[in-house]
C-alpha atoms as a PDB file:
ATOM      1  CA  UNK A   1      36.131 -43.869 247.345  1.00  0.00           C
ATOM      2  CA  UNK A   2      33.787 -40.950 246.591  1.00  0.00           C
ATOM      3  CA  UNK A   3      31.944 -40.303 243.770  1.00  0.00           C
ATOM      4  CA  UNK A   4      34.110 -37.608 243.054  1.00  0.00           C
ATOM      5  CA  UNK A   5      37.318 -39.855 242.892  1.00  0.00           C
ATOM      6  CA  UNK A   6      35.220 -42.436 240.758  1.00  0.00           C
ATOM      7  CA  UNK A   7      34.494 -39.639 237.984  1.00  0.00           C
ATOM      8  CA  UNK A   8      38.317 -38.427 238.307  1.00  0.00           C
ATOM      9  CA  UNK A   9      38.963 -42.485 237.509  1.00  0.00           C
ATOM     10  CA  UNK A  10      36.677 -41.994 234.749  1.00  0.00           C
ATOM     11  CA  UNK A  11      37.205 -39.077 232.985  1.00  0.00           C
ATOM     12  CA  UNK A  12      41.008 -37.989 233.869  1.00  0.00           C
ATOM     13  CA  UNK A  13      41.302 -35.308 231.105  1.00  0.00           C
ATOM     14  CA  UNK A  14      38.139 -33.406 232.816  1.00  0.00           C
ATOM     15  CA  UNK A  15      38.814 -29.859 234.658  1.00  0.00           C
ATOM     16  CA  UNK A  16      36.228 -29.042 236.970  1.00  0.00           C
ATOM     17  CA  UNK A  17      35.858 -25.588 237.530  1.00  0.00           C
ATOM     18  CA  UNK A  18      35.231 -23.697 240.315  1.00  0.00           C
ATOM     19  CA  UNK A  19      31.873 -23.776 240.861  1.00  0.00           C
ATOM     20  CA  UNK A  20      31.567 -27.534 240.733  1.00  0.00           C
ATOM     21  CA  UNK A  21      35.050 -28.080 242.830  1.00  0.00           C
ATOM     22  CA  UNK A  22      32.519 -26.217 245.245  1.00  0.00           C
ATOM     23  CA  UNK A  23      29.576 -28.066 244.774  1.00  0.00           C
ATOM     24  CA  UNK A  24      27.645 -24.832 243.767  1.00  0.00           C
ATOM     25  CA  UNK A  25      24.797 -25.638 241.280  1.00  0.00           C
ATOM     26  CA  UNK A  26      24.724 -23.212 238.527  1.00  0.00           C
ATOM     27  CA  UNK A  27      21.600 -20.827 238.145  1.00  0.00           C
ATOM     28  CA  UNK A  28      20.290 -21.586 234.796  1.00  0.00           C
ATOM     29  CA  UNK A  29      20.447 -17.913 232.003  1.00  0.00           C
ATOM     30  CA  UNK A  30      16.292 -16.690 231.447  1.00  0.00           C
ATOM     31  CA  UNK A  31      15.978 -15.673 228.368  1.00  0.00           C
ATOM     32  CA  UNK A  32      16.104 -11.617 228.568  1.00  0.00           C
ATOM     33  CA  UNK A  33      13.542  -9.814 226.490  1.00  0.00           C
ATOM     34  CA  UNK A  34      12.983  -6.199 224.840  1.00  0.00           C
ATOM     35  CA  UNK A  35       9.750  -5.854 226.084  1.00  0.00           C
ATOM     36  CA  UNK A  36       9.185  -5.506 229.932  1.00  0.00           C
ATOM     37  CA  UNK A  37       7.367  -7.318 232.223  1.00  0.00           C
ATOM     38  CA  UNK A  38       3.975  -5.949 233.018  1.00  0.00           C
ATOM     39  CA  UNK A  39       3.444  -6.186 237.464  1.00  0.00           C
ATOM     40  CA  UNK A  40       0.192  -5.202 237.920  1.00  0.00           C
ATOM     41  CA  UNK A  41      -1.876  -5.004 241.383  1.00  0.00           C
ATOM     42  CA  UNK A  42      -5.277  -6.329 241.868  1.00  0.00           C
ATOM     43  CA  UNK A  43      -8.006  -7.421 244.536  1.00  0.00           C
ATOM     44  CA  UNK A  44      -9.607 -10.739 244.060  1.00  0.00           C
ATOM     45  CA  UNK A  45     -12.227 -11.576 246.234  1.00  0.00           C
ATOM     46  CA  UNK A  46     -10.939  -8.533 248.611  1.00  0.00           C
ATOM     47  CA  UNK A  47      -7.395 -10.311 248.645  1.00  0.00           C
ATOM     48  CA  UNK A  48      -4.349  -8.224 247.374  1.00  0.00           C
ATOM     49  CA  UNK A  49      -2.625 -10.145 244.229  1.00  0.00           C
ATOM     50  CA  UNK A  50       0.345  -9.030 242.000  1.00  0.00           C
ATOM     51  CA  UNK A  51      -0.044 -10.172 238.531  1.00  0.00           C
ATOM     52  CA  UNK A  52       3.432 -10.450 236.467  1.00  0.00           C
ATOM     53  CA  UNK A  53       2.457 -11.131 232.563  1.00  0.00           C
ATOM     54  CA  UNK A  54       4.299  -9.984 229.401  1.00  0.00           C
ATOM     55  CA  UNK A  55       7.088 -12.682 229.354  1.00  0.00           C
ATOM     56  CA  UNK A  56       7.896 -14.089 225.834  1.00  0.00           C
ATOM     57  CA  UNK A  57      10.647 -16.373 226.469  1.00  0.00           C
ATOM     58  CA  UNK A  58      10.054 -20.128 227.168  1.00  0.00           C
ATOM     59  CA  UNK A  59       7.281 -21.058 229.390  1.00  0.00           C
ATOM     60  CA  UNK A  60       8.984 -23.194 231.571  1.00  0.00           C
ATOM     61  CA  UNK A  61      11.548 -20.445 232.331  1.00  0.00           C
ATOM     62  CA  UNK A  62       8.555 -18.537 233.229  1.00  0.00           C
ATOM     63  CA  UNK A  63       7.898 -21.398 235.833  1.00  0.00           C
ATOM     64  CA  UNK A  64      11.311 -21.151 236.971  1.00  0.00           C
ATOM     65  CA  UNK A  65      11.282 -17.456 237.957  1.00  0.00           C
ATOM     66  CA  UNK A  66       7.778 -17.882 239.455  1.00  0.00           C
ATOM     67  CA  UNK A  67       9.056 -20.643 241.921  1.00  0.00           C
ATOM     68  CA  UNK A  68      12.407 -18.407 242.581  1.00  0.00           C
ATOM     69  CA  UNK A  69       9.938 -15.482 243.752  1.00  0.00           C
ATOM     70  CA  UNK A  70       7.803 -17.573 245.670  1.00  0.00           C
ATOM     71  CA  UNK A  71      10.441 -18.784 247.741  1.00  0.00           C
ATOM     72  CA  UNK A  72      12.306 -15.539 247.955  1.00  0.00           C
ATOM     73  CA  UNK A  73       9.481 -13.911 248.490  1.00  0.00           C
ATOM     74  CA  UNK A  74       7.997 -16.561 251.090  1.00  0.00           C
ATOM     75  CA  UNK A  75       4.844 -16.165 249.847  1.00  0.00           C
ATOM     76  CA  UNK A  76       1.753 -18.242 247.974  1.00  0.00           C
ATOM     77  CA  UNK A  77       0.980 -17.678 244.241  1.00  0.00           C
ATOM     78  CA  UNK A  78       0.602 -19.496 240.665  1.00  0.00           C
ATOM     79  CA  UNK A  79       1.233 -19.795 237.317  1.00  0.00           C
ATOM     80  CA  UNK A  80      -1.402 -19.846 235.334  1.00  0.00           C
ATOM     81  CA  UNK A  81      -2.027 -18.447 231.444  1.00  0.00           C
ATOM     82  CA  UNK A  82       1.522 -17.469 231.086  1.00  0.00           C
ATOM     83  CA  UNK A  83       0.971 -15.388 234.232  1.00  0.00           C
ATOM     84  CA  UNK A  84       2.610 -15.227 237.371  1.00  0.00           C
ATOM     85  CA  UNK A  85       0.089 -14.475 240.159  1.00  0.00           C
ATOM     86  CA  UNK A  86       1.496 -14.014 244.021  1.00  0.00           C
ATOM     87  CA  UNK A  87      -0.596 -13.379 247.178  1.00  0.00           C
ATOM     88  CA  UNK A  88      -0.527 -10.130 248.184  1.00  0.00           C
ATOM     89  CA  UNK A  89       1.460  -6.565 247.267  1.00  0.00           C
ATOM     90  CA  UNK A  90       4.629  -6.897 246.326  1.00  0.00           C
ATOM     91  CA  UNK A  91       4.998  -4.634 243.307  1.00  0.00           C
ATOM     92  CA  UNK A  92       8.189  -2.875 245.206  1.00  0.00           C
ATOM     93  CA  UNK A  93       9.755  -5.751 246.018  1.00  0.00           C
ATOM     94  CA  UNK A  94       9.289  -8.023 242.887  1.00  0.00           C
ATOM     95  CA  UNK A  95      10.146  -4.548 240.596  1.00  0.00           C
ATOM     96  CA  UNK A  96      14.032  -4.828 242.581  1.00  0.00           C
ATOM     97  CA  UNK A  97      14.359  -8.488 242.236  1.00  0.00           C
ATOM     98  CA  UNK A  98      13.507  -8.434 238.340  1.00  0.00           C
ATOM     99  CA  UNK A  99      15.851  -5.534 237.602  1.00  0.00           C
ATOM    100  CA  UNK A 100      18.197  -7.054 239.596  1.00  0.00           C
ATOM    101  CA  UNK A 101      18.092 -10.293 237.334  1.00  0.00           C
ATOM    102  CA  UNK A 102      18.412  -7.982 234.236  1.00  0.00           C
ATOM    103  CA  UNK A 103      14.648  -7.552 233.482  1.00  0.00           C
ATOM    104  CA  UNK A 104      12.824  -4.460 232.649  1.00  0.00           C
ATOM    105  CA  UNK A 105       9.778  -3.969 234.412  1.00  0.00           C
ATOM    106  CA  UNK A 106       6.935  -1.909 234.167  1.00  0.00           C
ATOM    107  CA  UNK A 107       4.175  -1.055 237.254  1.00  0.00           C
ATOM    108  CA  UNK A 108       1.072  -1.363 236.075  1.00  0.00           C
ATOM    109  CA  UNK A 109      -2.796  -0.195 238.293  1.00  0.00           C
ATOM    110  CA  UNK A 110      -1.702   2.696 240.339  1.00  0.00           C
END
């Protein structure tokens, strides 16, 4: 016996719906905001960064979307100050993943 049949014991009433008959986790909602997102480009110590700032939602949803870009991005970075800093240029890339997840965006340095 499974732990699904265990829950079924359990809770007989419950409908599961599709997503957990699936065993799909559920991407948690960011909170969207008015203002957009600032993705700037700089050089630190002769290293391309892209800076993402101007989020005024929750700062651990903040950490969320950092860690969702790093790993869709494959690439190094932090959150620090209630910034997102990656490794490298991505402005293009992070601009079509943000809109894509509702976000306005604005390019900031050039």
């Amino acid at each position: 016996m499974d732990l699904q049949d265990q829950l079924k014991h359990l809770f007989p009433d419950h409908e599961l719906s599709e997503a957990e008959e699936n065993g799909e986790n559920q991407e948690k909602k960011l909170c969207m905001q008015k203002e957009p997102l600032l993705c700037k480009y700089e050089r630190r110590k002769g290293n391309p960064t892209t800076i993402i700032e101007g989020y005024t939602g929750n700062s651990e949803d903040f950490k969320i979307l950092a860690k969702e870009l790093k790993t869709t991005l494959g690439v190094g970075g932090s959150f620090k100050k209630d910034q997102i800093i990656l490794q490298g240029d991505y402005r293009n890339e992070i601009m079509d993943l943000l809109k894509d997840r509702g976000f306005k965006v604005k390019r900031v340095g050039g």
